[in-house]
C-alpha atoms as a PDB file:
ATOM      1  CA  UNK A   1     -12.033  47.894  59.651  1.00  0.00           C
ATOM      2  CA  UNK A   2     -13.503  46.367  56.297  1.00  0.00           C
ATOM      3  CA  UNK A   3     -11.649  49.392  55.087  1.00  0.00           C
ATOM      4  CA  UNK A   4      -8.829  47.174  56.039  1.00  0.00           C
ATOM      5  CA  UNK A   5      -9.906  44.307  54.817  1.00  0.00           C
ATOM      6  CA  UNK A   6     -10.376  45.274  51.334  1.00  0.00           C
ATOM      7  CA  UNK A   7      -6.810  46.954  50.985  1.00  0.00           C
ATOM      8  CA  UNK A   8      -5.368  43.683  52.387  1.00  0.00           C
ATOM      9  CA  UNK A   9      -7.832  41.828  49.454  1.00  0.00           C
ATOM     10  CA  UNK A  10      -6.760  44.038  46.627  1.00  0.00           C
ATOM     11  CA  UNK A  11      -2.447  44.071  47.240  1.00  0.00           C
ATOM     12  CA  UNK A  12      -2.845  40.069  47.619  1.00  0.00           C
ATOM     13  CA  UNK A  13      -4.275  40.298  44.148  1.00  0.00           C
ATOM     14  CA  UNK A  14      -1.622  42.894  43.073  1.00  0.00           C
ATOM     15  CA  UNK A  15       1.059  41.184  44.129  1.00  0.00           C
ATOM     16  CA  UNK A  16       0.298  37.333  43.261  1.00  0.00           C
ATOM     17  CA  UNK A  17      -1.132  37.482  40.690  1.00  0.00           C
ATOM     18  CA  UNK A  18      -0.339  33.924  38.894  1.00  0.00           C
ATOM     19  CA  UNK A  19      -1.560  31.775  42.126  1.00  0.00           C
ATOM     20  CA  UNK A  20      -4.654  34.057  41.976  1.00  0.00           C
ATOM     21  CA  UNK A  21      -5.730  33.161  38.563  1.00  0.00           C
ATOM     22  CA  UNK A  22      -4.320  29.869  39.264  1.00  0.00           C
ATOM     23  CA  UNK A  23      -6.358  29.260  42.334  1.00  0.00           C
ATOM     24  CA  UNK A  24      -9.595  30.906  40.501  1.00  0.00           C
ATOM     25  CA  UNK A  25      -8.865  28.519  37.367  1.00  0.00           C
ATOM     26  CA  UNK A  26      -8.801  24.919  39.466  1.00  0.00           C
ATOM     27  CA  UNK A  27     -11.747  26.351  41.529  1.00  0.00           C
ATOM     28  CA  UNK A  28     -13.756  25.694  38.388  1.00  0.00           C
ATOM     29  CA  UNK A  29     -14.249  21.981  36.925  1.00  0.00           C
ATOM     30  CA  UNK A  30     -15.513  23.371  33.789  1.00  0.00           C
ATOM     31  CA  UNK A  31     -12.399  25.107  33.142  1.00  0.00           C
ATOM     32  CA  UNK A  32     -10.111  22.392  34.282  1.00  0.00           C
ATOM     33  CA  UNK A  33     -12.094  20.058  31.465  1.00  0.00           C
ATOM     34  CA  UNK A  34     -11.402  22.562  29.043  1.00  0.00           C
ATOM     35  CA  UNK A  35      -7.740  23.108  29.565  1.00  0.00           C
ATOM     36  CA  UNK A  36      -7.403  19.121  29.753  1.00  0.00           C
ATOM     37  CA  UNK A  37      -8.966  18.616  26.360  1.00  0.00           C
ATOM     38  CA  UNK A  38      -6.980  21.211  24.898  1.00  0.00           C
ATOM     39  CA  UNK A  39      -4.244  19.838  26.004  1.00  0.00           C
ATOM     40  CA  UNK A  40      -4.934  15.979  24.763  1.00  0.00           C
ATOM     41  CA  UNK A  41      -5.634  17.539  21.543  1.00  0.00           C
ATOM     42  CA  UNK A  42      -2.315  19.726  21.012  1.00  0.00           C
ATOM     43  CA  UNK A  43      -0.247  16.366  22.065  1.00  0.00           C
ATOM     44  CA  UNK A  44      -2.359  13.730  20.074  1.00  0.00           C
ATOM     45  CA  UNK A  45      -1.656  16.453  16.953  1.00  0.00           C
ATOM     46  CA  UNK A  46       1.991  16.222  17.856  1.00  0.00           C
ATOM     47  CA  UNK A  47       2.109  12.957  18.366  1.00  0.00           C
ATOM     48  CA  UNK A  48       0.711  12.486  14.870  1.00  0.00           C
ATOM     49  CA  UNK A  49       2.527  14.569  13.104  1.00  0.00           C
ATOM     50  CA  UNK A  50       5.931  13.459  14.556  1.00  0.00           C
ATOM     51  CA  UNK A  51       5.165   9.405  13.893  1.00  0.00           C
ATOM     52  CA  UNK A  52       3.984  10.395  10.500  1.00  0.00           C
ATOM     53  CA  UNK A  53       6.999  11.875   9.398  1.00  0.00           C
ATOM     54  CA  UNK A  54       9.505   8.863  11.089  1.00  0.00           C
ATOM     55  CA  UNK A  55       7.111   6.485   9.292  1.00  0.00           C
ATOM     56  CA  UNK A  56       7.893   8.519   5.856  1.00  0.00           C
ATOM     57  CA  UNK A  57      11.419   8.250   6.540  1.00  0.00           C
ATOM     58  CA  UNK A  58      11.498   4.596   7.025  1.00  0.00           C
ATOM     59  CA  UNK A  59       9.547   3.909   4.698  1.00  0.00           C
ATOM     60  CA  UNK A  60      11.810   5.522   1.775  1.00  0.00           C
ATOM     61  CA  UNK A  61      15.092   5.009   3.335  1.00  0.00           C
ATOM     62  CA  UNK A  62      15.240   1.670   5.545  1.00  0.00           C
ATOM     63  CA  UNK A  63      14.961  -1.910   4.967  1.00  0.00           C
ATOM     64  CA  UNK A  64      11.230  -2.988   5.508  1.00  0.00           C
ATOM     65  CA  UNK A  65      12.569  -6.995   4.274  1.00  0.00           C
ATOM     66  CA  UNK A  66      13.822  -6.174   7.840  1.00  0.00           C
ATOM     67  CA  UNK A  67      12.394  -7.522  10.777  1.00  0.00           C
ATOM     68  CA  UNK A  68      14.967  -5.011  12.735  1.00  0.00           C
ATOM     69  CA  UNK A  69      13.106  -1.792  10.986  1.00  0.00           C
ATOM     70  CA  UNK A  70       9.881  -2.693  12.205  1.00  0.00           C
ATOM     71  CA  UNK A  71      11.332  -3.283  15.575  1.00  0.00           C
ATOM     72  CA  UNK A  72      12.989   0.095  15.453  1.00  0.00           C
ATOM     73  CA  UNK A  73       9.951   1.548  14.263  1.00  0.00           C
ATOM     74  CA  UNK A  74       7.890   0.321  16.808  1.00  0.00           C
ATOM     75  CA  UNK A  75      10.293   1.277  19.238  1.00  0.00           C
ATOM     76  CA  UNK A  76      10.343   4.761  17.841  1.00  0.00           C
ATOM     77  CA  UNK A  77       6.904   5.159  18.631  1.00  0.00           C
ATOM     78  CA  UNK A  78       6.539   3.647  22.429  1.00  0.00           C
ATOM     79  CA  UNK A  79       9.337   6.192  23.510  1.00  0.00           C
ATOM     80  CA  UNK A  80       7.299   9.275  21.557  1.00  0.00           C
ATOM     81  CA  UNK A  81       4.349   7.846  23.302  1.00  0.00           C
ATOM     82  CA  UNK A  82       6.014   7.871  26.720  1.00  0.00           C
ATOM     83  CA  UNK A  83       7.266  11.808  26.074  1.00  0.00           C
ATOM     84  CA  UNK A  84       3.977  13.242  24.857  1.00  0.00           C
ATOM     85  CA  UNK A  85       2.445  11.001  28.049  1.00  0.00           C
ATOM     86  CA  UNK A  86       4.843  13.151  30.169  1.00  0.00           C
ATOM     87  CA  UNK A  87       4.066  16.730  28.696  1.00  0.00           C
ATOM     88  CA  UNK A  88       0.443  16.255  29.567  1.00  0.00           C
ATOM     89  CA  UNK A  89      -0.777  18.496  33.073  1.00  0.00           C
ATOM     90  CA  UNK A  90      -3.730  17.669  32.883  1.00  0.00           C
ATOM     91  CA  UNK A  91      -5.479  14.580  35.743  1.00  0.00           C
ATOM     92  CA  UNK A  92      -4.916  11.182  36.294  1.00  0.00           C
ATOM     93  CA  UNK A  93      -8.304  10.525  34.303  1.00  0.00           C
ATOM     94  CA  UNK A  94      -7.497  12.858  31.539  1.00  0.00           C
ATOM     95  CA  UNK A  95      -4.168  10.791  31.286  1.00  0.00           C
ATOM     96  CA  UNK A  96      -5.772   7.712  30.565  1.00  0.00           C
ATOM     97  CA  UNK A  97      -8.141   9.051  27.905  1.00  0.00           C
ATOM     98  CA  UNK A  98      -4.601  10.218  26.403  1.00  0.00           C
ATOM     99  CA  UNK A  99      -2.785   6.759  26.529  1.00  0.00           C
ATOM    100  CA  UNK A 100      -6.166   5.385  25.054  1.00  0.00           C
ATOM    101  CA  UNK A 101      -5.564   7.655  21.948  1.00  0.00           C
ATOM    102  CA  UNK A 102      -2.002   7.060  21.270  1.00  0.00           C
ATOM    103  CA  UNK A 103      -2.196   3.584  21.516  1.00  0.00           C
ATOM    104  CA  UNK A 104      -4.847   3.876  18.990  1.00  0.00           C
ATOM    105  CA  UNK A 105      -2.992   6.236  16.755  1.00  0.00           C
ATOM    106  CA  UNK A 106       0.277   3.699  17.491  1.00  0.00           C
ATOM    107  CA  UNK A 107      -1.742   0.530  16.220  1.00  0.00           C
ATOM    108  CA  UNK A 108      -3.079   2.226  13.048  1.00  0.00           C
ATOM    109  CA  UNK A 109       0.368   3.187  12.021  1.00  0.00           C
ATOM    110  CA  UNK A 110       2.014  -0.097  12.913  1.00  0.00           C
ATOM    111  CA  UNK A 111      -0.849  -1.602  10.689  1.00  0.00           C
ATOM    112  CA  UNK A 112       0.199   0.573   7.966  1.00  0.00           C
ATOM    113  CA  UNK A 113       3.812  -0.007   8.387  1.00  0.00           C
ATOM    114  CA  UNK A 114       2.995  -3.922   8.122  1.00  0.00           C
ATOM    115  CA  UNK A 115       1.325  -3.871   4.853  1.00  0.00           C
ATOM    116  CA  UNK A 116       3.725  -1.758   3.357  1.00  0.00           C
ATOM    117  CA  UNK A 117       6.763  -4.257   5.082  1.00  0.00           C
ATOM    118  CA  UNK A 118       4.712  -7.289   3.578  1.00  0.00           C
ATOM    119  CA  UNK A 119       4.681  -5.538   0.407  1.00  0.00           C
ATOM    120  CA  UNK A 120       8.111  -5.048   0.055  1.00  0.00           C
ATOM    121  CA  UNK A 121       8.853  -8.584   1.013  1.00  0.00           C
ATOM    122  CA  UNK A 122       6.409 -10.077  -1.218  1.00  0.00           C
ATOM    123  CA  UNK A 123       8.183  -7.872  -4.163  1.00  0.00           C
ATOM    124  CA  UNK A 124      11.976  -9.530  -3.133  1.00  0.00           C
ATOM    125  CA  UNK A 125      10.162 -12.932  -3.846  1.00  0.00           C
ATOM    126  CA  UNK A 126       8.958 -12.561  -6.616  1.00  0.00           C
ATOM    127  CA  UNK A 127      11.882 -11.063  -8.023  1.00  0.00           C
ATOM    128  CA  UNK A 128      13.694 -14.265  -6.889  1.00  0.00           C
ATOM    129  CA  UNK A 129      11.271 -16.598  -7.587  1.00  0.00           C
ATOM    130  CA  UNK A 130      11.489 -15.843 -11.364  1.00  0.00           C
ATOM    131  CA  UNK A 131      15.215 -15.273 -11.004  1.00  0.00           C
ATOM    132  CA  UNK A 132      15.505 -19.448  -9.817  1.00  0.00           C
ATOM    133  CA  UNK A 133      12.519 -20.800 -11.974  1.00  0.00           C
ATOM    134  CA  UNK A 134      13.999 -20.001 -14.590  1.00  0.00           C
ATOM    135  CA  UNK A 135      12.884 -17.129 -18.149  1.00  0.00           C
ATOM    136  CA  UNK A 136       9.563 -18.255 -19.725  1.00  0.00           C
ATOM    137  CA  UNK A 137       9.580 -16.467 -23.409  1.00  0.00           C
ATOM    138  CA  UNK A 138       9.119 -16.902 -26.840  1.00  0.00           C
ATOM    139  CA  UNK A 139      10.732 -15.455 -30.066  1.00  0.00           C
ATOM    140  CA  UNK A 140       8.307 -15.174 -32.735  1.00  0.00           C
ATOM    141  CA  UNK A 141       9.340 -12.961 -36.005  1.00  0.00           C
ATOM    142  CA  UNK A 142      11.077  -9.755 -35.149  1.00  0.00           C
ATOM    143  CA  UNK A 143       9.161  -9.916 -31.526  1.00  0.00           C
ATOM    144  CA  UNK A 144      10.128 -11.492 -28.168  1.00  0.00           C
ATOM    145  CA  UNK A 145       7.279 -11.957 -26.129  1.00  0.00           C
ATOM    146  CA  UNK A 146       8.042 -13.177 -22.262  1.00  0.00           C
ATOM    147  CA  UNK A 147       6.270 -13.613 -18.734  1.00  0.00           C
ATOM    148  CA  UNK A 148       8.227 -11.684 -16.245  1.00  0.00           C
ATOM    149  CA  UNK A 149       6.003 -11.465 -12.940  1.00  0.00           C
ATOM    150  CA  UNK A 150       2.840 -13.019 -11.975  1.00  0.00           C
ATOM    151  CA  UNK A 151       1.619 -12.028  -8.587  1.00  0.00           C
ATOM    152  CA  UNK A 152      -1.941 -11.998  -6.817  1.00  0.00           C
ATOM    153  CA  UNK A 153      -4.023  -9.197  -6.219  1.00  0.00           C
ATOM    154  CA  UNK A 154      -6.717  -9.371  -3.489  1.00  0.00           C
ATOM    155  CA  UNK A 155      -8.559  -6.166  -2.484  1.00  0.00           C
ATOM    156  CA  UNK A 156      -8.791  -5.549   1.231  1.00  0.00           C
ATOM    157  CA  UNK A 157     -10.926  -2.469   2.962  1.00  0.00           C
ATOM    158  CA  UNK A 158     -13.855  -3.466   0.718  1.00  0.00           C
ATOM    159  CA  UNK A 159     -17.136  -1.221   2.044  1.00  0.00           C
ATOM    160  CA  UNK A 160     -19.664  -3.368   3.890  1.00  0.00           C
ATOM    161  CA  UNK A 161     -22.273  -4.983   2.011  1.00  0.00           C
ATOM    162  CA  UNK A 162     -19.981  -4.422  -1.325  1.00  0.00           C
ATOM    163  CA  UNK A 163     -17.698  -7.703  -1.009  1.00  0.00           C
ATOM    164  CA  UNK A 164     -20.236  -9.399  -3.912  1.00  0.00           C
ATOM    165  CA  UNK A 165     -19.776  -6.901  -6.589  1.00  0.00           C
ATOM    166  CA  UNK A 166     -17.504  -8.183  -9.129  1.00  0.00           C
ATOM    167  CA  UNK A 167     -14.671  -5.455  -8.956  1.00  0.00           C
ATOM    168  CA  UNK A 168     -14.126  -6.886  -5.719  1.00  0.00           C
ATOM    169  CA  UNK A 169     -13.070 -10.785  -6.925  1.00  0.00           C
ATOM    170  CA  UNK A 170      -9.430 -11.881  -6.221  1.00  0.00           C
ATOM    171  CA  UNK A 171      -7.551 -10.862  -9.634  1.00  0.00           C
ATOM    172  CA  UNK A 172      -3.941 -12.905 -10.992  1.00  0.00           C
ATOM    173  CA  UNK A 173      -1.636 -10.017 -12.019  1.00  0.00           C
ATOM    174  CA  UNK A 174       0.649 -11.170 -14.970  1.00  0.00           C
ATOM    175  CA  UNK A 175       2.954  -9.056 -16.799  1.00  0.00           C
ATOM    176  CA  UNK A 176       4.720  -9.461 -19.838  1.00  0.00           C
ATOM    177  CA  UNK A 177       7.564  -7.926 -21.993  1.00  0.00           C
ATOM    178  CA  UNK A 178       7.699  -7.438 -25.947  1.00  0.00           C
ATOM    179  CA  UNK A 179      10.856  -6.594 -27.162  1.00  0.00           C
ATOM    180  CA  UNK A 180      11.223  -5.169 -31.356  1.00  0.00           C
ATOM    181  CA  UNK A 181      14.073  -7.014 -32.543  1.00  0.00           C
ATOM    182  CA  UNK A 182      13.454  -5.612 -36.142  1.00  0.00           C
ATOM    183  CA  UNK A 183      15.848  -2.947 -37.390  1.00  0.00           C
ATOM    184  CA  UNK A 184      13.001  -1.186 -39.529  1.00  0.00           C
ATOM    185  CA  UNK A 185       9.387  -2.189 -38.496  1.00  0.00           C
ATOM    186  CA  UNK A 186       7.127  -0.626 -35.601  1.00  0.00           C
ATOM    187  CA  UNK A 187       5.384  -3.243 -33.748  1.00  0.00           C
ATOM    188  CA  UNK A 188       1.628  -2.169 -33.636  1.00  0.00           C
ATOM    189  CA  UNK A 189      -0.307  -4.236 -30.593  1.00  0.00           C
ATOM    190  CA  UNK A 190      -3.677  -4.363 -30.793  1.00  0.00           C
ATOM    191  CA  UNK A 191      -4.978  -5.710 -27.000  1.00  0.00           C
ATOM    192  CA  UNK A 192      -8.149  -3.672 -26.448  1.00  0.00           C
ATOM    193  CA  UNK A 193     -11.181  -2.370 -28.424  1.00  0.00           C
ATOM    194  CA  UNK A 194     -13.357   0.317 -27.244  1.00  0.00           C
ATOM    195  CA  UNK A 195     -15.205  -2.298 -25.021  1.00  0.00           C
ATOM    196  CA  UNK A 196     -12.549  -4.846 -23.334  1.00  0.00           C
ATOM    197  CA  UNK A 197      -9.381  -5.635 -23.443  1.00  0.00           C
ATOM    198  CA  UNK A 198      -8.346  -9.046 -26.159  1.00  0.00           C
ATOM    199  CA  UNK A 199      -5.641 -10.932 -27.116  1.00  0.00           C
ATOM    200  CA  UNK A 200      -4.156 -12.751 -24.280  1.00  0.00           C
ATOM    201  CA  UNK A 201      -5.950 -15.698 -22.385  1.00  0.00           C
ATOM    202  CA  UNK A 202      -4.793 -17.443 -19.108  1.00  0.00           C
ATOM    203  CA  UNK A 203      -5.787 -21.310 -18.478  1.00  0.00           C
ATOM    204  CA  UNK A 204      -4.666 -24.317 -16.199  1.00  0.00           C
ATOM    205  CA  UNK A 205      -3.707 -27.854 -16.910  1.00  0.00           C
ATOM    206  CA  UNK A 206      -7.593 -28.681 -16.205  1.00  0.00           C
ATOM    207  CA  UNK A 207      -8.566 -26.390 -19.036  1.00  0.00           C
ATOM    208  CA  UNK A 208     -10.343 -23.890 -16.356  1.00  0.00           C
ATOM    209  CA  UNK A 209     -10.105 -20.028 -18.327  1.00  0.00           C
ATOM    210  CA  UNK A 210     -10.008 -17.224 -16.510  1.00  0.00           C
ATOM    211  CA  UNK A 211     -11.168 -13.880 -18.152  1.00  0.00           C
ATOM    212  CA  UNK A 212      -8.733 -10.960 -18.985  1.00  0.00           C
ATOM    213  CA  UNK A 213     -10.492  -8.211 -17.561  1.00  0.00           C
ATOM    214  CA  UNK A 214      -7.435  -5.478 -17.956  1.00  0.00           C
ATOM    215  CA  UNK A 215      -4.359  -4.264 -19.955  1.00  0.00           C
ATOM    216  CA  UNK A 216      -1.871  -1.300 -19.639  1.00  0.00           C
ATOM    217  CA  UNK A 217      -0.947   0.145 -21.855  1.00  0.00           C
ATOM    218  CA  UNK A 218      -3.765  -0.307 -23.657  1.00  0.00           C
ATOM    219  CA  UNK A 219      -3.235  -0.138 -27.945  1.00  0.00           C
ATOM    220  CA  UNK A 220      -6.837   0.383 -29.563  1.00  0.00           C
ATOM    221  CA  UNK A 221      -6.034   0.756 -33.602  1.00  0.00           C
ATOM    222  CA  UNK A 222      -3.586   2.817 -34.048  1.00  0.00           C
ATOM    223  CA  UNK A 223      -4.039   5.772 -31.757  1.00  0.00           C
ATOM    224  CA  UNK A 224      -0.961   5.651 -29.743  1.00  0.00           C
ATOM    225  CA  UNK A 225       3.082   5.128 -30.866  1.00  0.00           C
ATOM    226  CA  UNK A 226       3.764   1.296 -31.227  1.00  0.00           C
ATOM    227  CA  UNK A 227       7.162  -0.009 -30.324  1.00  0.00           C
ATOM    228  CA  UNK A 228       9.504   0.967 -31.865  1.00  0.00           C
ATOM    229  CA  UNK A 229      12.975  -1.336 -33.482  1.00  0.00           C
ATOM    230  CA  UNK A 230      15.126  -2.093 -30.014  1.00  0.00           C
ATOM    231  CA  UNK A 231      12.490  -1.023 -27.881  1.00  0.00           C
ATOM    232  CA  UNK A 232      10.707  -3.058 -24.781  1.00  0.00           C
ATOM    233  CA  UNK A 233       7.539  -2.105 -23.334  1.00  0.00           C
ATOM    234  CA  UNK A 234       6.035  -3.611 -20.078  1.00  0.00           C
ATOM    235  CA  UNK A 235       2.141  -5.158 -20.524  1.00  0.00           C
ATOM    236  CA  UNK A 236       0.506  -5.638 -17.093  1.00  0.00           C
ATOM    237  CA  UNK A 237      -2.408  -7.689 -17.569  1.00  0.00           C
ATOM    238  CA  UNK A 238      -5.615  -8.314 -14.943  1.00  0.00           C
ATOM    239  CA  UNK A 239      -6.940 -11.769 -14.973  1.00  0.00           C
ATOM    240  CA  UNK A 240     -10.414 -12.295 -13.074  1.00  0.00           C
ATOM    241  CA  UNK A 241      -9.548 -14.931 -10.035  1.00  0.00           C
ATOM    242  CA  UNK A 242      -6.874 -17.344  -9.405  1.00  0.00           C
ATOM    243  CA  UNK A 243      -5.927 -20.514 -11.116  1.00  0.00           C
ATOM    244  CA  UNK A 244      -6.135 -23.663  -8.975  1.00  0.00           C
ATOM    245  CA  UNK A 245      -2.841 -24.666  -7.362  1.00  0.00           C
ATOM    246  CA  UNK A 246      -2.991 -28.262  -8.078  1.00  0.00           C
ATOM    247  CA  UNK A 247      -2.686 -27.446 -11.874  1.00  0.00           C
ATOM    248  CA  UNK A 248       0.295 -28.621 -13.340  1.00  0.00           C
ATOM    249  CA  UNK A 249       0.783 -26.042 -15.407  1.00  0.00           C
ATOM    250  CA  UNK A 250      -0.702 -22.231 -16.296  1.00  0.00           C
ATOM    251  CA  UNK A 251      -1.051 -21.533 -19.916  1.00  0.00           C
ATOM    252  CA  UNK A 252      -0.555 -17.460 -21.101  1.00  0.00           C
ATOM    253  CA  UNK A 253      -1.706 -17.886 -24.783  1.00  0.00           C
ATOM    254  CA  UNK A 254      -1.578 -14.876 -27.101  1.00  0.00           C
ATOM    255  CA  UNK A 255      -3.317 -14.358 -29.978  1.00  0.00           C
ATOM    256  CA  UNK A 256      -1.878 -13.355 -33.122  1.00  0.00           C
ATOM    257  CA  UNK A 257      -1.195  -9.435 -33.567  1.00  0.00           C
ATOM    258  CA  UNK A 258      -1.928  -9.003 -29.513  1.00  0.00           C
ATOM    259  CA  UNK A 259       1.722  -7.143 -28.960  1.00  0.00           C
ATOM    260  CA  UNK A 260       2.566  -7.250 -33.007  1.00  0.00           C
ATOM    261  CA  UNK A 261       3.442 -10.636 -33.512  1.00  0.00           C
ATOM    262  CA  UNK A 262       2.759 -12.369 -36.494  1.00  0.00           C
ATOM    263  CA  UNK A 263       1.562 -15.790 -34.750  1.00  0.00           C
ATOM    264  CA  UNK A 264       0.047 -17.454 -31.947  1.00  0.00           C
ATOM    265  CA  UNK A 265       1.708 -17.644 -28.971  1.00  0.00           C
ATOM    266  CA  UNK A 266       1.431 -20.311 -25.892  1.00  0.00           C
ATOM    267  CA  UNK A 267       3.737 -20.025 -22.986  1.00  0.00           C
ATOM    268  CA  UNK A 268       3.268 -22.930 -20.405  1.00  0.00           C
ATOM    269  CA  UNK A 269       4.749 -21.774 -16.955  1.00  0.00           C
ATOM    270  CA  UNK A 270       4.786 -24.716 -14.611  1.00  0.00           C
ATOM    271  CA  UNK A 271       2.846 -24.215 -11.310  1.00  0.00           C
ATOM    272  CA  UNK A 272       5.782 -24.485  -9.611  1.00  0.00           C
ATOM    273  CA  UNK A 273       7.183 -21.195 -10.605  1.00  0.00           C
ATOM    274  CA  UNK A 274       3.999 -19.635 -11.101  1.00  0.00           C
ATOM    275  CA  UNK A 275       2.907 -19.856  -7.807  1.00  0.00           C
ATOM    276  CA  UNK A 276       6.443 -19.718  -6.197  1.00  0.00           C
ATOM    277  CA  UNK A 277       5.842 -16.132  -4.387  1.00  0.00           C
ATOM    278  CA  UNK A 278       2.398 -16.619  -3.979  1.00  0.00           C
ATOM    279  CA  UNK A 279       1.313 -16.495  -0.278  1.00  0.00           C
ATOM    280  CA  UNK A 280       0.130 -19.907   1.289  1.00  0.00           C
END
């Protein structure tokens, strides 16, 4: 008789095999745990992987001055969320833990996609803020000097217990052109010494000065190419803080020799225009 009963044991196992191991995998929690996390983790990697690459997409190829790409966007990744929900076998608890980590993973992106979007739109208005304000330049010798963006620059994701140290302070971003009108001479700028950079100085109406703390490309002597007749090169200069808004007018004033002029330079941009992209 348990002759029998062991035949009858070992064809069940022969011939059903999958709800065997099936019922012998459940029976454990241990194992059920495992399989679950597994699990969470291969669709949380998907999940990832997938968004990132939409996100690249947009970001190179749509509109983000659009409130409608964002939208899609989001979109986009609520209906990924909902399909990588639905692949999951695992429990109703494991589930949860799951939702919990998308919606994480969905928030981070969507805060990334807004700073980029803001970005993008701050860029459009400063491009036609300067376009309506009107050109702020000066001809001086064979060298046209002229202000062609100012923007802010505030750092964000400073390390605790670092938001004191002076790289951190809110910085005006100013950028200028000098064009060679000269047939024959090579401008030679001279904006930085081996210790700071020199030459140009930002004030308001109130005669507050704010310190030039960097310029690119930097010219020290003569150890780069200068500019060249007919050619225009792009100075982006780093002003510590941010003149006060009640000003009536920002002064740029460039000293003689700064981008190869022969003579001082003061270019009074009213604040008007100088603050016109500015964020309130």
């Amino acid at each position: 008789m348990r002759l029998h009963y062991l035949i009858v044991f070992v064809l069940t196992l022969a011939f059903t095999p999958a709800t065997a191991a099936e019922s012998f995998k459940w029976s454990d929690p241990r194992l059920q745990a495992r399989d679950e996390i597994l699990d969470r983790l291969r669709i949380s990697r998907d999940y990832k992987m997938t968004a990132s690459t939409e996100m690249r997409h947009v970001l190179t190829e749509k509109d983000l001055t659009s409130p409608k790409t964002t939208e899609d966007f989001e979109q986009f990744l609520i209906r990924l969320e909902r399909q990588k929900l639905n692949e999951h076998t695992g429990g109703a608890k494991s589930k949860n833990l799951l939702t919990k980590e998308l919606q994480v993973e969905r928030t981070r992106l969507l805060n990334y996609f807004a700073k980029q979007s803001a970005k993008a739109k701050q860029k459009v208005l400063i491009e036609k803020c300067w376009a309506t304000k009107g050109r702020y330049s000066k001809k001086t010798g064979n060298v046209d000097l002229e202000v062609v963006k100012v923007y802010p620059q505030n750092f964000k994701n400073i390390p605790p217990g670092r938001r004191h140290l002076p790289q951190y302070d809110p910085r005006t971003i100013v950028q200028i052109t000098a064009t060679n009108t000269s047939n024959s001479r090579i401008l030679r700028p001279r904006n930085k010494t081996y210790f700071e950079a020199i030459g140009t100085s930002m004030s308001d109406s109130f005669g507050n000065r704010y310190k030039l703390s960097k310029v690119t490309p930097e010219y020290i002597n003569d150890e780069r190419p200068g500019i060249r007749p007919g050619e225009t090169k792009v100075f982006t200069l780093s002003f510590v803080g941010e003149p006060l808004r009640n000003a009536k007018t920002i002064r740029i004033s460039i000293k003689t020799g700064a981008y190869g002029q022969k003579e001082n330079v003061r270019l009074d941009i009213p604040s008007a225009a100088f603050f016109c992209a500015w964020q309130k």
